[in-house]
C-alpha atoms as a PDB file:
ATOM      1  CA  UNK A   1      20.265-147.640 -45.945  1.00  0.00           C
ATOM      2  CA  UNK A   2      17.872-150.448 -47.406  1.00  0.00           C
ATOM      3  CA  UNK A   3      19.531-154.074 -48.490  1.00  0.00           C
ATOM      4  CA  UNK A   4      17.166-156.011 -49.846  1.00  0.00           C
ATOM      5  CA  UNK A   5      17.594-159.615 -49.078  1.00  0.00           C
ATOM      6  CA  UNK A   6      15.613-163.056 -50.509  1.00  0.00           C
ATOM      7  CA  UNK A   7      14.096-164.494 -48.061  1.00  0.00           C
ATOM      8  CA  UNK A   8      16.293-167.680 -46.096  1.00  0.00           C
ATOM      9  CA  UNK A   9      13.514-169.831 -46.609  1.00  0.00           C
ATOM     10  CA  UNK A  10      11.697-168.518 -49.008  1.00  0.00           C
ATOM     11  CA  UNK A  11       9.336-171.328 -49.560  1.00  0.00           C
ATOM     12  CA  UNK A  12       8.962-174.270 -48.136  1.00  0.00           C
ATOM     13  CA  UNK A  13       8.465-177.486 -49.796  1.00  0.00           C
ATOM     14  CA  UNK A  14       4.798-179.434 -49.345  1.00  0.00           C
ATOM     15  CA  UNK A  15       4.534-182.086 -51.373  1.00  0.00           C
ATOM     16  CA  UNK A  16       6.825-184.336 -48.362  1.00  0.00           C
ATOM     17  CA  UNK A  17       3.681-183.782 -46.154  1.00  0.00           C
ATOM     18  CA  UNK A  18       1.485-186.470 -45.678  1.00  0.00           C
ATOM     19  CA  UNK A  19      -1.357-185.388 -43.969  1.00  0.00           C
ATOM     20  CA  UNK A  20      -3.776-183.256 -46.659  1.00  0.00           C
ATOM     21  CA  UNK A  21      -4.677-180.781 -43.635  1.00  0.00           C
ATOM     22  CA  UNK A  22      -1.008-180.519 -43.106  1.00  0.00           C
ATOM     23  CA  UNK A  23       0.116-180.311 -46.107  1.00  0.00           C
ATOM     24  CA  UNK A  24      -3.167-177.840 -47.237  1.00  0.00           C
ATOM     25  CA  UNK A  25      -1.310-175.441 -43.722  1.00  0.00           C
ATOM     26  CA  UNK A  26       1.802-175.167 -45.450  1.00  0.00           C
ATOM     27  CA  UNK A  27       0.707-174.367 -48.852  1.00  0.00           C
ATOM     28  CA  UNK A  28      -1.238-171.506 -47.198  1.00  0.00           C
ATOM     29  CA  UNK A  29       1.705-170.137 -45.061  1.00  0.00           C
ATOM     30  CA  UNK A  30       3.602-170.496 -48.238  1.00  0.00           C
ATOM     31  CA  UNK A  31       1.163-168.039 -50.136  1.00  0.00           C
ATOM     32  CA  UNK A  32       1.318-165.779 -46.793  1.00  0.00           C
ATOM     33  CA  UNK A  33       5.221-165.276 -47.479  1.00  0.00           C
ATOM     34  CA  UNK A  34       4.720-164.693 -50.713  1.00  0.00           C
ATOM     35  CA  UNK A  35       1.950-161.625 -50.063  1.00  0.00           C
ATOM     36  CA  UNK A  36       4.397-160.457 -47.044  1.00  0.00           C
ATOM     37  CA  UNK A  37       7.609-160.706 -49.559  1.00  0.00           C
ATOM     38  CA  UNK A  38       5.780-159.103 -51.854  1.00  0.00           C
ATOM     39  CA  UNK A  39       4.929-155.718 -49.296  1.00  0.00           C
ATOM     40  CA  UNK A  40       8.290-155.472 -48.269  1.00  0.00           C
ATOM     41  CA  UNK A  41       9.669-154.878 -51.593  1.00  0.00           C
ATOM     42  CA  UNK A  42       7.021-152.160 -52.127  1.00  0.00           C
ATOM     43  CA  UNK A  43       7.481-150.800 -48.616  1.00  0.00           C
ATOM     44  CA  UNK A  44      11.083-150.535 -49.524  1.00  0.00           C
ATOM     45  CA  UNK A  45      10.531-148.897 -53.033  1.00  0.00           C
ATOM     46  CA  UNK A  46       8.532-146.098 -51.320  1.00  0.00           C
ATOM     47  CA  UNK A  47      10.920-145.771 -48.675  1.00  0.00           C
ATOM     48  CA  UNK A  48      13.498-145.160 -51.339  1.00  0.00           C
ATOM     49  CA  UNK A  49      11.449-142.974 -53.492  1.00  0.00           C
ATOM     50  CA  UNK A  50      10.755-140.694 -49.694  1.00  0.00           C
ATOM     51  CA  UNK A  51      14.461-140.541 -49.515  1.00  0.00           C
ATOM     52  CA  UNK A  52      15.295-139.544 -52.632  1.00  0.00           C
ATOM     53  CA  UNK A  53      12.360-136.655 -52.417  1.00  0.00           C
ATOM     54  CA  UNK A  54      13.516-135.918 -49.102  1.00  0.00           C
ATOM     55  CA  UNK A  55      17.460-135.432 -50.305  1.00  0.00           C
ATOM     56  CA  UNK A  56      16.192-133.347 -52.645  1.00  0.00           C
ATOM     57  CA  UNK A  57      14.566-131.107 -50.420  1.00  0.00           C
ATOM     58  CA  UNK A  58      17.115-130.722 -48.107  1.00  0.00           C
ATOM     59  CA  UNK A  59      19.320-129.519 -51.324  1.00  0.00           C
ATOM     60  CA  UNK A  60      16.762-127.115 -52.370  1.00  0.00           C
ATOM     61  CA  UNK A  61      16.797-125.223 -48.721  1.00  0.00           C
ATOM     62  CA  UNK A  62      20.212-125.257 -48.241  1.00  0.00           C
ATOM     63  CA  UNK A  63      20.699-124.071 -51.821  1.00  0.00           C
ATOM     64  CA  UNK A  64      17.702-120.929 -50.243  1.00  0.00           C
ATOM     65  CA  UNK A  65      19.593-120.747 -46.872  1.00  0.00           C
ATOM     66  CA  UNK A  66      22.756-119.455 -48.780  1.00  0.00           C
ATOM     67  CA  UNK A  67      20.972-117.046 -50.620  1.00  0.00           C
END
Protein backbone atom coordinates (compact mmCIF):
# COMPACT_ATOMS: atom_id res chain seq x y z
CA UNK A 1 0.00 0.00 0.00
CA UNK A 2 1.19 3.69 -0.85
CA UNK A 3 0.90 6.57 2.09
CA UNK A 4 1.83 9.53 0.83
CA UNK A 5 3.57 11.69 3.29
CA UNK A 6 4.82 15.72 3.11
CA UNK A 7 8.03 15.84 3.33
CA UNK A 8 9.62 16.47 7.32
CA UNK A 9 11.49 19.22 6.08
CA UNK A 10 10.09 20.16 3.26
CA UNK A 11 11.96 23.31 2.69
CA UNK A 12 14.38 24.82 4.34
CA UNK A 13 14.60 28.37 5.17
CA UNK A 14 17.58 30.68 3.37
CA UNK A 15 17.18 33.94 4.00
CA UNK A 16 19.17 33.23 7.86
CA UNK A 17 22.27 32.46 5.66
CA UNK A 18 24.80 34.87 5.44
CA UNK A 19 27.16 33.90 3.06
CA UNK A 20 25.53 34.56 -0.75
CA UNK A 21 27.36 31.20 -1.94
CA UNK A 22 25.77 29.60 1.02
CA UNK A 23 22.82 30.85 0.98
CA UNK A 24 22.70 30.61 -3.28
CA UNK A 25 23.51 26.20 -2.07
CA UNK A 26 20.47 26.07 -0.20
CA UNK A 27 18.13 27.76 -2.44
CA UNK A 28 19.30 25.21 -5.05
CA UNK A 29 18.89 22.06 -2.82
CA UNK A 30 15.62 23.61 -1.99
CA UNK A 31 14.48 23.57 -5.77
CA UNK A 32 16.10 19.87 -5.90
CA UNK A 33 13.36 18.73 -3.22
CA UNK A 34 10.92 20.31 -4.83
CA UNK A 35 11.67 18.43 -8.49
CA UNK A 36 12.27 15.07 -6.30
CA UNK A 37 8.78 15.76 -4.29
CA UNK A 38 7.36 16.42 -7.24
CA UNK A 39 8.46 12.62 -9.00
CA UNK A 40 7.41 10.84 -6.14
CA UNK A 41 3.93 11.91 -6.27
CA UNK A 42 3.84 10.94 -9.98
CA UNK A 43 5.77 7.74 -9.35
CA UNK A 44 3.11 6.99 -6.85
CA UNK A 45 0.08 7.95 -9.13
CA UNK A 46 1.35 5.43 -11.73
CA UNK A 47 2.02 2.94 -9.25
CA UNK A 48 -1.58 3.25 -8.24
CA UNK A 49 -3.01 3.45 -11.64
CA UNK A 50 -0.62 -0.27 -12.34
CA UNK A 51 -2.46 -1.59 -9.39
CA UNK A 52 -5.66 -0.79 -10.12
CA UNK A 53 -5.08 -2.24 -13.94
CA UNK A 54 -3.43 -5.06 -12.47
CA UNK A 55 -6.57 -5.90 -9.90
CA UNK A 56 -8.51 -5.75 -12.66
CA UNK A 57 -6.82 -8.26 -14.53
CA UNK A 58 -6.52 -10.65 -12.04
CA UNK A 59 -10.58 -10.35 -11.80
CA UNK A 60 -10.98 -10.80 -15.41
CA UNK A 61 -8.93 -14.37 -15.36
CA UNK A 62 -10.31 -15.63 -12.47
CA UNK A 63 -13.76 -14.60 -13.70
CA UNK A 64 -12.21 -17.01 -17.32
CA UNK A 65 -10.68 -19.66 -14.96
CA UNK A 66 -14.27 -20.48 -13.63
CA UNK A 67 -15.68 -20.71 -16.85
Amino acid sequence: MIVSKNLKNGSVPFMGVKGAAEREAVMRLNENIVGLAEQVRELQTSLLTAQRELSGCLARLSALEAV
